[in-house]
N, C-alpha and C. Protein backbone atom coordinates (compact mmCIF):
# COMPACT_ATOMS: atom_id res chain seq x y z
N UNK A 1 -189.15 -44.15 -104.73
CA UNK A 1 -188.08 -43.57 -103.95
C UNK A 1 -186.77 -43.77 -104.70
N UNK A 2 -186.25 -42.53 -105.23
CA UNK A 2 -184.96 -42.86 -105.30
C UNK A 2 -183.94 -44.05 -105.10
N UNK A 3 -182.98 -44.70 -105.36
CA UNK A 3 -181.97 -45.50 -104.83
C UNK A 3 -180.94 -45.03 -103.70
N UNK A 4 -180.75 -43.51 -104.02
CA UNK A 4 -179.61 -43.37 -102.88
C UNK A 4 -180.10 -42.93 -101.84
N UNK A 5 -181.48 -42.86 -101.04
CA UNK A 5 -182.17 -42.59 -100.32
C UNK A 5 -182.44 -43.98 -99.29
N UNK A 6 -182.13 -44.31 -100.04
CA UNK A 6 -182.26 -46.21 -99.47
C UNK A 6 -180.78 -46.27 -98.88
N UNK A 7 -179.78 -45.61 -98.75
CA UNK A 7 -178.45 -45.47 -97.77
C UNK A 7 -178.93 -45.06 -96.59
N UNK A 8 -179.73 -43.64 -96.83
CA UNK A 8 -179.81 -42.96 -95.51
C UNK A 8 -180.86 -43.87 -94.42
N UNK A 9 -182.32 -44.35 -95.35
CA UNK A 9 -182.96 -45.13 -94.58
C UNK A 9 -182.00 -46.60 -94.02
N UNK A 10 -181.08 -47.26 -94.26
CA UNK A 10 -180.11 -48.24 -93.41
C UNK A 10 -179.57 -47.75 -92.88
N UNK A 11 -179.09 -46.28 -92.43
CA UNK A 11 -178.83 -45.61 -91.95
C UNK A 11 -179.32 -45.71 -90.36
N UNK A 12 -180.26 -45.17 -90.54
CA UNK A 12 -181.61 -44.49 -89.87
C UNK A 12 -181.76 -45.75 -89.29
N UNK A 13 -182.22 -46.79 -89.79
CA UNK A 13 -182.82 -48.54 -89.16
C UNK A 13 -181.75 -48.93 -87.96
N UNK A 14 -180.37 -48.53 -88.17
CA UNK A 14 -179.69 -49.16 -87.47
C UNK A 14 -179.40 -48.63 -86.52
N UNK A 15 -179.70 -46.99 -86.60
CA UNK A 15 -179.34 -46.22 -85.60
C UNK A 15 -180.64 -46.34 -84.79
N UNK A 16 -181.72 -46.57 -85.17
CA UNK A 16 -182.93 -47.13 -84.22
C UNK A 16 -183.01 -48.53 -83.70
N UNK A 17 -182.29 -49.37 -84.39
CA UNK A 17 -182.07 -50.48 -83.33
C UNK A 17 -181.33 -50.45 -82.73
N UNK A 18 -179.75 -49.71 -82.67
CA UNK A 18 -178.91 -49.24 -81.34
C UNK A 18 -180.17 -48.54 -80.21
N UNK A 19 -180.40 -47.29 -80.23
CA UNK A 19 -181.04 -46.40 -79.69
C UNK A 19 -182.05 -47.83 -78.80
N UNK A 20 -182.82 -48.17 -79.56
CA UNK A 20 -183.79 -49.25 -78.83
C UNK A 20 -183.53 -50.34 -77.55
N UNK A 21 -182.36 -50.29 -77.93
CA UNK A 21 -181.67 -51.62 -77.63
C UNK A 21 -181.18 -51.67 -76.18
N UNK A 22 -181.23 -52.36 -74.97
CA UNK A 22 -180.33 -51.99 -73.39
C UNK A 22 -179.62 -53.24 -73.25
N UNK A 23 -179.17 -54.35 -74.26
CA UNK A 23 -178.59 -55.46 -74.17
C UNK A 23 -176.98 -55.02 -74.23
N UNK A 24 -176.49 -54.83 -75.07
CA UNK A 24 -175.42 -54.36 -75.16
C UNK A 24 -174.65 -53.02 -74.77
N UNK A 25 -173.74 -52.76 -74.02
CA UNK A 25 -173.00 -51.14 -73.61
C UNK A 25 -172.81 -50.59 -74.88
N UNK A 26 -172.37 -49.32 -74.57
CA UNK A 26 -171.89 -48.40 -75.81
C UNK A 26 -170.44 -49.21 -76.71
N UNK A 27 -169.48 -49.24 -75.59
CA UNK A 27 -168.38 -50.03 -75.90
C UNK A 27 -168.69 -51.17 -76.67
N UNK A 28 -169.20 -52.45 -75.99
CA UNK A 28 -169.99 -53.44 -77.00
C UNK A 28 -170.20 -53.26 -78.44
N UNK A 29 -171.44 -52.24 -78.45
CA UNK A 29 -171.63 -51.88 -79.46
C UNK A 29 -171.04 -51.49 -80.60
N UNK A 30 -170.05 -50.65 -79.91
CA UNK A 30 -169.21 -49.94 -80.61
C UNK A 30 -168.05 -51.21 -81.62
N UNK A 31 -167.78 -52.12 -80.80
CA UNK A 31 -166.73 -53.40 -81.26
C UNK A 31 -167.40 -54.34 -82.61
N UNK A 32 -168.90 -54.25 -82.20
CA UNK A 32 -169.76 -54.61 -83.15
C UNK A 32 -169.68 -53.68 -84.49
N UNK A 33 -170.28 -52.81 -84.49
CA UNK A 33 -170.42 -51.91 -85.89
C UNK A 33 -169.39 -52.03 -86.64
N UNK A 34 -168.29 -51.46 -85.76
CA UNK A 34 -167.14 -51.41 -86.59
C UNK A 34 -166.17 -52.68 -87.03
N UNK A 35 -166.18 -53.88 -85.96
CA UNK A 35 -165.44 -54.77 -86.71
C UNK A 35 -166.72 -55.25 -87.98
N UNK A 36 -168.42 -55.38 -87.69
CA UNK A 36 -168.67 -55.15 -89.23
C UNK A 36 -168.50 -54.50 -90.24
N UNK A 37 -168.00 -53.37 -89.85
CA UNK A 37 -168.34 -51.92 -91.17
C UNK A 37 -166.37 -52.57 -91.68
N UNK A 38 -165.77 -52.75 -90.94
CA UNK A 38 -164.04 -52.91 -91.38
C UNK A 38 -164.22 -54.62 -92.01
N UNK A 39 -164.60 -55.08 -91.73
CA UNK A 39 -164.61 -56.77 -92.45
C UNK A 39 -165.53 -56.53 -93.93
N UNK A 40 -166.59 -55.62 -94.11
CA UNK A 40 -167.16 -55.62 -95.14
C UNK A 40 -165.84 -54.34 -95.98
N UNK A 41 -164.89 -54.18 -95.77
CA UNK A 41 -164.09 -53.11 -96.40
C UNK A 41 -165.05 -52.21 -96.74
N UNK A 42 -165.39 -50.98 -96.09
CA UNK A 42 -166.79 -50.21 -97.07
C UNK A 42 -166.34 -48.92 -96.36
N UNK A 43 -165.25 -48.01 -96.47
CA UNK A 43 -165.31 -46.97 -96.11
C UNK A 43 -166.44 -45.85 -96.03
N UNK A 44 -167.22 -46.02 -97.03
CA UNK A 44 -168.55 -45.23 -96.67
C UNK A 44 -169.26 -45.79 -95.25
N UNK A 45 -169.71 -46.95 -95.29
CA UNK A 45 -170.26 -47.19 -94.28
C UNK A 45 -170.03 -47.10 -92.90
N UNK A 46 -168.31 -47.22 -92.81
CA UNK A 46 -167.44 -46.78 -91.73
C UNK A 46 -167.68 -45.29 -91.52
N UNK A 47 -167.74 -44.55 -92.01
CA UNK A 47 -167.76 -43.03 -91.85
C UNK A 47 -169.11 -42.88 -91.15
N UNK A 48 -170.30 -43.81 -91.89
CA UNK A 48 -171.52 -43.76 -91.31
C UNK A 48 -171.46 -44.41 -89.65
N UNK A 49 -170.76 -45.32 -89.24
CA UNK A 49 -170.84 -45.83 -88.07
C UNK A 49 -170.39 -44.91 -87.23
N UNK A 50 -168.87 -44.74 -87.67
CA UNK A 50 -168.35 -43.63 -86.97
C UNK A 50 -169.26 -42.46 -86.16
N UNK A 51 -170.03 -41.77 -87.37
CA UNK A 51 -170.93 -40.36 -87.23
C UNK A 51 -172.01 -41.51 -86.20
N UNK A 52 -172.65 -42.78 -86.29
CA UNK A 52 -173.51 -42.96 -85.51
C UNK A 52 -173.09 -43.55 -84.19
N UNK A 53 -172.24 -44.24 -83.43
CA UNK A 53 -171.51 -44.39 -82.75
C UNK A 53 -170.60 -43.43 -81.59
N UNK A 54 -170.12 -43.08 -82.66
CA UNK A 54 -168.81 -42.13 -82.22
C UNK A 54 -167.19 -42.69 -82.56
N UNK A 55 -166.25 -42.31 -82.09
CA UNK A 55 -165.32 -42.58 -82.72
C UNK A 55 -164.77 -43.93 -81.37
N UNK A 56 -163.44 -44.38 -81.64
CA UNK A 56 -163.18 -44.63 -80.66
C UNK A 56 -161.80 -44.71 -80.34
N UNK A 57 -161.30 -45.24 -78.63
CA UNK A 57 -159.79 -45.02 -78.55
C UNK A 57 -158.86 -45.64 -79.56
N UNK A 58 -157.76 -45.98 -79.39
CA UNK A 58 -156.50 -46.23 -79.99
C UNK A 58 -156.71 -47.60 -79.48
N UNK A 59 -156.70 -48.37 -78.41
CA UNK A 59 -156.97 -49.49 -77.66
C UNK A 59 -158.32 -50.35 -78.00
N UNK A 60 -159.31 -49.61 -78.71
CA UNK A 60 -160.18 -50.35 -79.04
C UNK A 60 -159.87 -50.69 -80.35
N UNK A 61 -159.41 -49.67 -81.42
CA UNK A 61 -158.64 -49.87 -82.35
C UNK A 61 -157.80 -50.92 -82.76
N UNK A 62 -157.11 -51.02 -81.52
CA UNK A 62 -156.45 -52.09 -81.71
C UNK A 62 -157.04 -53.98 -81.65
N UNK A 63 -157.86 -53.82 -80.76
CA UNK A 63 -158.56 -54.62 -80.33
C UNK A 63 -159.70 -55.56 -81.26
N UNK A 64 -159.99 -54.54 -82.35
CA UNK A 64 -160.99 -54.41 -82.96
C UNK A 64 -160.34 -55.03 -84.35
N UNK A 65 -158.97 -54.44 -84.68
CA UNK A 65 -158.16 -54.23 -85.55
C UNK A 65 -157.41 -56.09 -85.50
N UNK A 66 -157.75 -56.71 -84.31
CA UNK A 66 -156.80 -57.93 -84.02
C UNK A 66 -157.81 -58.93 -84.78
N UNK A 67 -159.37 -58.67 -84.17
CA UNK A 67 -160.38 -59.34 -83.85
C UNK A 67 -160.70 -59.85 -85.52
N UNK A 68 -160.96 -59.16 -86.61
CA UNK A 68 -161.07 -58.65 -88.08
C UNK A 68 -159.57 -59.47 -88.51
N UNK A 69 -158.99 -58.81 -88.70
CA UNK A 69 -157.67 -59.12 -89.07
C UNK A 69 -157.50 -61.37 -88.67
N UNK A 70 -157.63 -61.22 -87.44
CA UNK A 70 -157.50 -62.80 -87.05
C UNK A 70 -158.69 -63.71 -87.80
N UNK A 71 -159.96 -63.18 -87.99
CA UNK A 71 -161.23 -64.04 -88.27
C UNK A 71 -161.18 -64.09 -90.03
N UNK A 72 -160.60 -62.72 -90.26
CA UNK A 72 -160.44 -63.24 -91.94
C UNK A 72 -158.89 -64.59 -92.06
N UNK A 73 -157.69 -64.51 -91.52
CA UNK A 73 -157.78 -65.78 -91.53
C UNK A 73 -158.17 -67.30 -91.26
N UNK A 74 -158.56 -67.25 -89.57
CA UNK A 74 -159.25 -68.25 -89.06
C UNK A 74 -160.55 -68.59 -89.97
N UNK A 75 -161.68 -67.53 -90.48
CA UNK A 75 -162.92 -67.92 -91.20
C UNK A 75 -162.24 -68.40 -92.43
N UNK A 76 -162.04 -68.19 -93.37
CA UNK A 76 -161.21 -68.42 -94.26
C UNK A 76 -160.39 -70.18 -94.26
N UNK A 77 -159.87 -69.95 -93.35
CA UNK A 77 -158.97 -71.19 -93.07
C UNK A 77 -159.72 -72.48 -92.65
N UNK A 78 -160.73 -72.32 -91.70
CA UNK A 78 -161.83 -73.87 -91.35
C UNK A 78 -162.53 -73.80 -92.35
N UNK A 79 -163.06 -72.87 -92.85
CA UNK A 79 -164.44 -73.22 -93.63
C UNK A 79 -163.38 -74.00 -94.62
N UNK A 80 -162.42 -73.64 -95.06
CA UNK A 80 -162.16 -74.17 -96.27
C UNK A 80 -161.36 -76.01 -95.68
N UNK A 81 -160.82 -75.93 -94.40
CA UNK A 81 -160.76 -77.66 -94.00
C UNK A 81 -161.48 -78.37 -93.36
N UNK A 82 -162.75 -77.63 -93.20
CA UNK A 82 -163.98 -78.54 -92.86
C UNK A 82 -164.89 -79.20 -93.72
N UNK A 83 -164.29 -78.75 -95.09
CA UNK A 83 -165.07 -78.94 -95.66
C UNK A 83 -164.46 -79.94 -97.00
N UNK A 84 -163.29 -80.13 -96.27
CA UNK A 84 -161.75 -81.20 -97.30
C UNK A 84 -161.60 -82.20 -96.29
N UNK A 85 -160.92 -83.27 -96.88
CA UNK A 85 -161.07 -84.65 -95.79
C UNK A 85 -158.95 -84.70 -95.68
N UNK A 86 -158.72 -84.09 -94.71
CA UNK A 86 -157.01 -83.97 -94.90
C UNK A 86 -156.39 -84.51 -93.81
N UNK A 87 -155.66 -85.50 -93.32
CA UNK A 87 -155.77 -85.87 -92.34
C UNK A 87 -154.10 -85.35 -91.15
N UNK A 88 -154.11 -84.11 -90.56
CA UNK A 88 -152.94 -83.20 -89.98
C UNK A 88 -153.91 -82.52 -89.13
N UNK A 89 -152.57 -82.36 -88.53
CA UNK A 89 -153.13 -81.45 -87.30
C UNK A 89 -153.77 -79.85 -87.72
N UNK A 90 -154.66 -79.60 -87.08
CA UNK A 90 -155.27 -78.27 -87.83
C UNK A 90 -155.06 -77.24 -86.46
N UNK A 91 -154.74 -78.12 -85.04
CA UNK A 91 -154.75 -76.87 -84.08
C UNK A 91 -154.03 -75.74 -84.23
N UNK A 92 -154.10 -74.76 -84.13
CA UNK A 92 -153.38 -73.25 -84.63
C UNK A 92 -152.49 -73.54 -85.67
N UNK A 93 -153.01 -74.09 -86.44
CA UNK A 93 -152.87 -73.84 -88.07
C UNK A 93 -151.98 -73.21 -88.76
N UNK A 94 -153.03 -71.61 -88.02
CA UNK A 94 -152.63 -70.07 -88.69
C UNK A 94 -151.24 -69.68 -88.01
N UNK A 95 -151.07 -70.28 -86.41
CA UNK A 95 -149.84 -70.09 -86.00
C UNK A 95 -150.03 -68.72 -85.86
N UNK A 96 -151.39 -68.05 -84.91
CA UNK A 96 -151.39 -66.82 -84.16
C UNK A 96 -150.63 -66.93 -83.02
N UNK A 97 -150.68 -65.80 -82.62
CA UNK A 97 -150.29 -65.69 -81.36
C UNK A 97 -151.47 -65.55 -80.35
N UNK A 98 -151.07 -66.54 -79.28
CA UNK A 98 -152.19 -66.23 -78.37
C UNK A 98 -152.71 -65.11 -77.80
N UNK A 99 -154.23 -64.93 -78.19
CA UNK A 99 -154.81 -64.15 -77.37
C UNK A 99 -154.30 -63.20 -76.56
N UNK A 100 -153.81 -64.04 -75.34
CA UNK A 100 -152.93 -63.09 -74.46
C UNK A 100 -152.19 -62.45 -74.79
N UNK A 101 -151.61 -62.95 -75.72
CA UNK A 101 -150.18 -61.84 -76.00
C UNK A 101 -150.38 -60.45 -76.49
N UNK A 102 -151.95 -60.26 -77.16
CA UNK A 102 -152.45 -59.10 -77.62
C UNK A 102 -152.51 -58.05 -76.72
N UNK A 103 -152.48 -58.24 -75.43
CA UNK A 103 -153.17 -57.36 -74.41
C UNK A 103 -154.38 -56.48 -75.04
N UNK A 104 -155.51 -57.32 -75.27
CA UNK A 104 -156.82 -56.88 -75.27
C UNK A 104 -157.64 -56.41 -74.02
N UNK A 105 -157.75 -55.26 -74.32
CA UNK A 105 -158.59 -54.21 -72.96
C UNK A 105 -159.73 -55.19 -72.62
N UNK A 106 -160.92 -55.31 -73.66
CA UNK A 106 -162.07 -55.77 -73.29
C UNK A 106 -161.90 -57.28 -74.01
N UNK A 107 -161.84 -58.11 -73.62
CA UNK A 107 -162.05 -59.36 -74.20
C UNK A 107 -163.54 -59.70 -74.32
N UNK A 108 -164.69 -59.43 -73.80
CA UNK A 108 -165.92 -59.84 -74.41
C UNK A 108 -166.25 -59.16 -75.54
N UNK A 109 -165.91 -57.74 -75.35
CA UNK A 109 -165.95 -56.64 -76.75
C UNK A 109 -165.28 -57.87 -77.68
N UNK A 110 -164.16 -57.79 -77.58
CA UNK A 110 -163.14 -59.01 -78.78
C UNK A 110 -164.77 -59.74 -79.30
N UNK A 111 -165.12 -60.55 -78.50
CA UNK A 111 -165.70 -61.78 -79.07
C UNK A 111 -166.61 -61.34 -79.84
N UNK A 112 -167.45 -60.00 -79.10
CA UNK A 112 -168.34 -59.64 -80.09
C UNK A 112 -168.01 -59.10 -81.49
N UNK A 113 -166.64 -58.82 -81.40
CA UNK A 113 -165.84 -57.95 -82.85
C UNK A 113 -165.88 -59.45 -83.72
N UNK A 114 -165.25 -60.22 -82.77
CA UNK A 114 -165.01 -61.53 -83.66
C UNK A 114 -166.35 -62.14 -84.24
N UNK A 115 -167.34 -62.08 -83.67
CA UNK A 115 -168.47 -62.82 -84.32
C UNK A 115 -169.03 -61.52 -85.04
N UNK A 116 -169.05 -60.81 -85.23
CA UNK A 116 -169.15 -59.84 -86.46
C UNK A 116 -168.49 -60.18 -87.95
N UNK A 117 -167.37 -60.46 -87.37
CA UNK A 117 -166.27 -60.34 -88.36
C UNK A 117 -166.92 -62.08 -89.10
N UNK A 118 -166.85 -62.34 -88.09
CA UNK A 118 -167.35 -64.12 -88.60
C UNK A 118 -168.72 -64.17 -90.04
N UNK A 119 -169.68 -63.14 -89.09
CA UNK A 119 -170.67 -63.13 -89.77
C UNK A 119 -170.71 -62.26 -91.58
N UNK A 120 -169.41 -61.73 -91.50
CA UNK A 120 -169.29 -60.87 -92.67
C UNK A 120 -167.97 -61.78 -93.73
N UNK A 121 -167.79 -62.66 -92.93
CA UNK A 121 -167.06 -63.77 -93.65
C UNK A 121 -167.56 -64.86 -93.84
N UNK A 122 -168.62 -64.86 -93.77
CA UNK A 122 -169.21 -66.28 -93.18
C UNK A 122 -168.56 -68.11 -92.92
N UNK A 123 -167.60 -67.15 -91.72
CA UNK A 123 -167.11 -68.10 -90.97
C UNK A 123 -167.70 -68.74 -89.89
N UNK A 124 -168.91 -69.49 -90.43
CA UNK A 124 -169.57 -70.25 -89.64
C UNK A 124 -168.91 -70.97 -88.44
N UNK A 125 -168.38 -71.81 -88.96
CA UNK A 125 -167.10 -72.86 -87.76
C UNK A 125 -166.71 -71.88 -86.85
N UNK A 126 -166.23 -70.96 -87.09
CA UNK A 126 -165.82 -69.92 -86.12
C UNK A 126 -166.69 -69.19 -85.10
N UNK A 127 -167.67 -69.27 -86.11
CA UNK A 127 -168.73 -68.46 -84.83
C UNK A 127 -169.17 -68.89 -83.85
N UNK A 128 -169.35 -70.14 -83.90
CA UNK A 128 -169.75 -71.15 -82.71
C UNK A 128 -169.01 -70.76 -81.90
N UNK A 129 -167.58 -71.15 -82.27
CA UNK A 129 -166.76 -71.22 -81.02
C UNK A 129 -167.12 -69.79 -79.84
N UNK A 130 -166.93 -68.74 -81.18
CA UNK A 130 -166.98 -67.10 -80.08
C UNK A 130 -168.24 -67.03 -79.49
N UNK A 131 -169.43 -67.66 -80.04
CA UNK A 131 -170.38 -67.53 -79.22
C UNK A 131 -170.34 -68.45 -77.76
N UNK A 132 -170.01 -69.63 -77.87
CA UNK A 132 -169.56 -70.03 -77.01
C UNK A 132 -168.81 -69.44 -75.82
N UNK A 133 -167.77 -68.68 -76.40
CA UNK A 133 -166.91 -68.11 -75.59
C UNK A 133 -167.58 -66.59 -75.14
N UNK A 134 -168.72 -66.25 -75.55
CA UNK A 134 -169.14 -64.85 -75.00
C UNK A 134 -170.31 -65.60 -73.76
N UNK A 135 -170.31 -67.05 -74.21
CA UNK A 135 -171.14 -67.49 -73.07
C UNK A 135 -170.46 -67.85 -71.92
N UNK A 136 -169.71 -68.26 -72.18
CA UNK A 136 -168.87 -68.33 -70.91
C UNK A 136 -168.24 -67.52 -69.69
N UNK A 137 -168.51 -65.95 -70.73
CA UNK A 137 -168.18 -64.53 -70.51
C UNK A 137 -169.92 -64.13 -69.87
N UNK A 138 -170.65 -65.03 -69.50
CA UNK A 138 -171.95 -65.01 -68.81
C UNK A 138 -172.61 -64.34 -69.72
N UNK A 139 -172.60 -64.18 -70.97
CA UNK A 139 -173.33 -62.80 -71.94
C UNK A 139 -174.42 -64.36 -72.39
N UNK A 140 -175.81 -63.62 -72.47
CA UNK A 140 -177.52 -63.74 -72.92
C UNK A 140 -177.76 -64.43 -74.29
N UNK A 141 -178.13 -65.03 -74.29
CA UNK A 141 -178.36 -65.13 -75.57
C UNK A 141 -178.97 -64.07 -76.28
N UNK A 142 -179.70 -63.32 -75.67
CA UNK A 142 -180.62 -62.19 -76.34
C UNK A 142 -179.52 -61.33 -76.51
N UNK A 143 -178.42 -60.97 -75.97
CA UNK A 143 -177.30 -60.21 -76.34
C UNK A 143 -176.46 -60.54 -77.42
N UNK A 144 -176.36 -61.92 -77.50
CA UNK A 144 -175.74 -62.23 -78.64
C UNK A 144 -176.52 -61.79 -79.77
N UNK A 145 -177.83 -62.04 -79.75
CA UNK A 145 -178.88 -62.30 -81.04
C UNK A 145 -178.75 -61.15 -81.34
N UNK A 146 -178.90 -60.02 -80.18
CA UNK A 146 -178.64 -58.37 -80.47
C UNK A 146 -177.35 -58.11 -81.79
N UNK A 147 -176.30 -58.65 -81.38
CA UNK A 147 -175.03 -58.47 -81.89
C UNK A 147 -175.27 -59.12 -83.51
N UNK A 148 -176.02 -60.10 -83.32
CA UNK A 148 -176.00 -60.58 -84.75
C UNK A 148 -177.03 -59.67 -85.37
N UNK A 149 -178.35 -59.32 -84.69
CA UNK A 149 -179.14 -58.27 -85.70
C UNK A 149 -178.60 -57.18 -86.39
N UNK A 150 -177.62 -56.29 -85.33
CA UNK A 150 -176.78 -55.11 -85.68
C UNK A 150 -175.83 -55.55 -86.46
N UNK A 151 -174.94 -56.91 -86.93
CA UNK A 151 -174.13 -57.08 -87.63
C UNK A 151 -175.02 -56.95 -89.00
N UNK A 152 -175.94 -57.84 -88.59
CA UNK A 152 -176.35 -58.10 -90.48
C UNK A 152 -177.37 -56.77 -90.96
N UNK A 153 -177.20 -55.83 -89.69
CA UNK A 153 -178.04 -54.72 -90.39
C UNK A 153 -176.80 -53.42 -90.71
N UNK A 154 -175.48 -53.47 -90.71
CA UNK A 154 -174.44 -52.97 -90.61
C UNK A 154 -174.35 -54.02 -92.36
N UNK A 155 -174.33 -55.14 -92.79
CA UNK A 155 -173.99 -55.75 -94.00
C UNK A 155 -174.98 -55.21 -94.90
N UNK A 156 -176.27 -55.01 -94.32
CA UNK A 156 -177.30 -54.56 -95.63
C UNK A 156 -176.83 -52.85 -96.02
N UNK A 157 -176.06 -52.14 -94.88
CA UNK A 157 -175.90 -50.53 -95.34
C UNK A 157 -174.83 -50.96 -96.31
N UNK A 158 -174.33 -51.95 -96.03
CA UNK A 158 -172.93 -52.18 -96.69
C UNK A 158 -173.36 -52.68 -98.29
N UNK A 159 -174.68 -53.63 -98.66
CA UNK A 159 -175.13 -54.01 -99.77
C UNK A 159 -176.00 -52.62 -100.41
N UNK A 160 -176.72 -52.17 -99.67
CA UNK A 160 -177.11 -50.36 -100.37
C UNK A 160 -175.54 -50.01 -100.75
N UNK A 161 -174.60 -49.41 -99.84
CA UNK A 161 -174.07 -48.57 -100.28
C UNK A 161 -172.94 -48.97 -102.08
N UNK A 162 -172.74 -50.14 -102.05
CA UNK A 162 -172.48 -50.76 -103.37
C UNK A 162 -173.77 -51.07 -104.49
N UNK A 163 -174.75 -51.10 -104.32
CA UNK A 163 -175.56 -51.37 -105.14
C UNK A 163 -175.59 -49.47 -105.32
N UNK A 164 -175.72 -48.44 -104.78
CA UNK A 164 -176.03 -46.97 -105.31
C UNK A 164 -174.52 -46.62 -105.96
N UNK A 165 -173.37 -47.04 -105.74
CA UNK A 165 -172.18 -46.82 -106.32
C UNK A 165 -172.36 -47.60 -107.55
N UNK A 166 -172.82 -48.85 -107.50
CA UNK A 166 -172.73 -49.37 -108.97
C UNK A 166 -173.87 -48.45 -110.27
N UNK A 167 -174.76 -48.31 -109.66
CA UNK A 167 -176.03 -48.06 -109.94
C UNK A 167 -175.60 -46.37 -110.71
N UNK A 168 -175.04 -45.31 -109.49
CA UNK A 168 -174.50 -44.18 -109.73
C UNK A 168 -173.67 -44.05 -110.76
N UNK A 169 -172.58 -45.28 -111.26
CA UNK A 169 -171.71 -45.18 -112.04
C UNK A 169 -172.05 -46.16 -113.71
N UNK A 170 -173.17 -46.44 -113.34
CA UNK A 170 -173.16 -46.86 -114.30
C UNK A 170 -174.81 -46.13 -114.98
């Protein structure tokens, strides 16, 4: 089989484990794909979510846009002082602004954007916490596990679609 045929089949896989799937809403879902497809920077693959998904509001956008944006510093930022012996205060660090102040529509969507984003940074330390916090938000573990299958099957379209660009160009 070809190499660039191996896009459309990650394609295809992921759009059959959405389709399969009654754990997560459309919305959900939707916070998922895309804060993976935007944390892996992969405009191809974004175009692909988009077309499998659908598009979405300005408000999820934003939402989505906070979730990504905040976890590449937060992942970024523990992994690298959990793993140094420094002895200061580390609580808000980054010196975000709270949560609240975002006016986030869906806050469980958030968490699921955020543990996407976690998982494509591998901001371990971080993920705990949001999983935590989607539990608290009464969400399944089998919903979470959902969210993590679709993330890391949203990272493999993302490892095709650079391995057929390298592959193509060279």
């Amino acid at each position: 089989m070809p190499i660039i045929d191996e896009a459309c089949e990650h394609s295809e896989l992921l759009n059959a484990l959405i389709s399969r799937q009654s754990l997560l809403s459309t919305n959900r879902m939707q916070y998922i794909v895309y804060a993976a497809a935007l944390a892996s920077q992969n405009k191809h693959v974004l175009h692909t979510i988009q077309h499998l998904v659908g598009d979405i509001t300005i408000n999820q956008r934003k939402d989505i846009h906070h979730a990504v944006v905040r976890m590449a510093a937060t992942n970024t930022y523990y992994m690298a002082i959990h793993s140094i012996d420094l002895s200061c205060n580390i609580a808000n660090a980054m010196q975000l602004a709270p949560l609240k102040e975002l006016d986030v529509e869906d806050l469980t969507s958030y968490y699921y954007a955020c543990i996407a984003a976690c998982l494509v940074n591998k901001g371990y330390s971080c993920l705990n916490n949001h999983i935590t916090l989607l539990r608290s938000c009464d969400e399944s573990d089998d919903s979470i596990n959902m969210a993590l299958r679709v993330t890391a099957s949203v990272l493999t379209m993302c490892q095709s679609s650079f391995n057929n660009d390298y592959f193509l160009d060279n």
